[in-house]
Protein backbone atom coordinates (compact mmCIF):
# COMPACT_ATOMS: atom_id res chain seq x y z
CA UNK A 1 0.00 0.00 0.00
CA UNK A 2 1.21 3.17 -0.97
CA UNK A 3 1.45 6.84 1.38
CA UNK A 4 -0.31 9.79 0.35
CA UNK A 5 1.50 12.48 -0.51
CA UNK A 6 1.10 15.08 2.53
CA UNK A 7 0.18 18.27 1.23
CA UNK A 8 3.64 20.31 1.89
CA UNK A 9 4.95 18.03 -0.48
CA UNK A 10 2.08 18.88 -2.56
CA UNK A 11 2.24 22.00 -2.44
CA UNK A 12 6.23 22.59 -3.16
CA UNK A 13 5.30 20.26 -6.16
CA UNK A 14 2.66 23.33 -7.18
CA UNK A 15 4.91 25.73 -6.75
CA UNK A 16 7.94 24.17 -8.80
CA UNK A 17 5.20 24.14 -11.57
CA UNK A 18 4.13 28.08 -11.24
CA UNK A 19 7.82 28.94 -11.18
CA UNK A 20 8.00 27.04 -14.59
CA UNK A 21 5.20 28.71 -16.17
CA UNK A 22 6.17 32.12 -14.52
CA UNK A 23 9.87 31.94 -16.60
CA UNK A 24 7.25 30.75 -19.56
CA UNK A 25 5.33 33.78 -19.39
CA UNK A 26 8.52 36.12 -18.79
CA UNK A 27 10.24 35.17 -21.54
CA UNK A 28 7.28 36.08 -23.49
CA UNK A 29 6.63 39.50 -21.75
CA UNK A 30 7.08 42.93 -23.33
CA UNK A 31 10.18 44.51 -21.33
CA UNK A 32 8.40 46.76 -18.87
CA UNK A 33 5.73 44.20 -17.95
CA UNK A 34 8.86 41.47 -18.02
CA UNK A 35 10.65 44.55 -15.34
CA UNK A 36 7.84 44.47 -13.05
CA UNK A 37 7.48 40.70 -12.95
CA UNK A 38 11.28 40.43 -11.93
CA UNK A 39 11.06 43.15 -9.73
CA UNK A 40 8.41 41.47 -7.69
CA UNK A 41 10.37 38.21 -7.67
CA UNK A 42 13.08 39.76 -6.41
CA UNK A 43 12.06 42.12 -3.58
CA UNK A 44 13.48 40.86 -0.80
CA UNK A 45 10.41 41.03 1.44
CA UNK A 46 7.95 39.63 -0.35
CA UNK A 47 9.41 38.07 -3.45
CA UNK A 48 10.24 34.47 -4.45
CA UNK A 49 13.83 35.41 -4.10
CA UNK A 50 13.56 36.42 -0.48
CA UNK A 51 10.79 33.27 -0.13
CA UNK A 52 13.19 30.73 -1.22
CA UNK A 53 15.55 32.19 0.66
CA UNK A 54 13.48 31.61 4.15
CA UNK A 55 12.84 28.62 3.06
CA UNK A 56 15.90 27.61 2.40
CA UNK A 57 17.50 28.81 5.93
CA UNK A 58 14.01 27.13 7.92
CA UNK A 59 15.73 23.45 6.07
CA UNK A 60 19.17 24.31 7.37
CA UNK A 61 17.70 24.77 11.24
CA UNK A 62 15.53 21.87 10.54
CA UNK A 63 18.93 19.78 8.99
CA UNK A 64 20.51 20.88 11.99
CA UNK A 65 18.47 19.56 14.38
CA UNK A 66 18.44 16.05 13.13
CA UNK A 67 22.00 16.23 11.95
CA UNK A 68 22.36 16.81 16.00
CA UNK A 69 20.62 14.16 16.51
CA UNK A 70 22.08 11.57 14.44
CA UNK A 71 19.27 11.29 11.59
CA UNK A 72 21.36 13.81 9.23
CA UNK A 73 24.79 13.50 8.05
CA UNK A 74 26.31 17.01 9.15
CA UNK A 75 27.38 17.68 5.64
CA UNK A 76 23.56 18.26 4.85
CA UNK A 77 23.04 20.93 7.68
CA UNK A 78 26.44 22.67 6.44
CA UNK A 79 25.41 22.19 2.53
CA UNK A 80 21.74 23.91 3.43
CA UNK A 81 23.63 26.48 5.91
CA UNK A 82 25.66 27.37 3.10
CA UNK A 83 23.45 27.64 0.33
CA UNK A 84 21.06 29.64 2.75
CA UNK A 85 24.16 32.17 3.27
CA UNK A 86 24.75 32.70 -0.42
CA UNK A 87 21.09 33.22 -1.11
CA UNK A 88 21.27 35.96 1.46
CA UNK A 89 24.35 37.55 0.06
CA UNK A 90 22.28 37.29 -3.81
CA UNK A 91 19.50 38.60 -2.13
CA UNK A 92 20.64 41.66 -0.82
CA UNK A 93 22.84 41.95 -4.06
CA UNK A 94 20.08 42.22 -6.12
CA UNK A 95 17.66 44.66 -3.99
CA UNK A 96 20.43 47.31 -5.13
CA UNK A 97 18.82 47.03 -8.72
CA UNK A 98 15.11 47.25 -7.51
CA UNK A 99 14.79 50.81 -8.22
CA UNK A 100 16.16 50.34 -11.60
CA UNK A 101 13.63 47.91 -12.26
CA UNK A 102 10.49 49.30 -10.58
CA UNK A 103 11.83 52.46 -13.15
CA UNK A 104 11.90 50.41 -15.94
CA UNK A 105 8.50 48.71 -14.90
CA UNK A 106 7.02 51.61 -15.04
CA UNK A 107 7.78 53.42 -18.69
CA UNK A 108 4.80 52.74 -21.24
CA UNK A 109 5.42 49.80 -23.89
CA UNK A 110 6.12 52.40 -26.50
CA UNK A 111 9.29 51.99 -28.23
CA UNK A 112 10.74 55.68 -27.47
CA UNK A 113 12.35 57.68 -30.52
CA UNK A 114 16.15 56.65 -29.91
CA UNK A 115 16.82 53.38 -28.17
CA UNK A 116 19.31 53.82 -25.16
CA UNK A 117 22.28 52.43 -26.14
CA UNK A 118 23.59 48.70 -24.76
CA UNK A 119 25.82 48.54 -22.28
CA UNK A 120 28.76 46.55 -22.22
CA UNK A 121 27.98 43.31 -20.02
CA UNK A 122 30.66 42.68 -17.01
CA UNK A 123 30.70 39.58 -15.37
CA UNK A 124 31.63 40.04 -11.60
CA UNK A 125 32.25 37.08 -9.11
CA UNK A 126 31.95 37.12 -5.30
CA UNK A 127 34.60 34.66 -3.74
């Protein structure tokens, strides 16, 4: 006989599935509605970003608890610990660019007369 599936397993399954057709519908987005939508997934209050993030940290307490316990190798606890860390430090990375965004967000779909130009893309590693 099988187990049912308890419904925060459920639910994380729903979830995985809106995040998928969230990037679906972003990618298809004009780029001020496509701002706003990242924007809102990354404020660090109330966004994904800073929801993942919580969640993330509540599995490191929870891996350390059973890890002190015996049930968890430690190297779980200090894997989620980690990654719960660097989320943090991406987190608050990233709310530097939600004014930017929230601008952007919020010019009309218009195309305006000259196009800004690009800017040169710089790749920039935290170690």
């Amino acid at each position: 006989m099988t187990h049912p599936v308890p419904y925060p397993a459920q639910l994380a399954d729903a979830i995985a599935r809106q995040l998928g057709q969230l990037a679906d519908h972003l990618a298809q987005l004009p780029p001020p509605q496509a701002a706003q939508v990242i924007a809102r997934v990354l404020d660090p209050d109330n966004g994904i970003l800073g929801g993942v993030t919580h969640l993330v940290a509540t599995g490191s307490m929870f891996a350390k608890d059973q890890a002190e316990r015996g049930t968890l190798p430690a190297e779980v606890w200090l894997a989620l610990g980690r990654a719960s860390n660097e989320l943090s430090d991406i987190t608050l990375d990233l709310d530097d660019h939600q004014d930017t965004l929230q601008r952007v967000g919020a010019q009309p779909a218009t195309t305006a007369a000259k196009p800004p130009a690009p800017a040169p893309l710089v790749v920039r590693r935290h170690r």
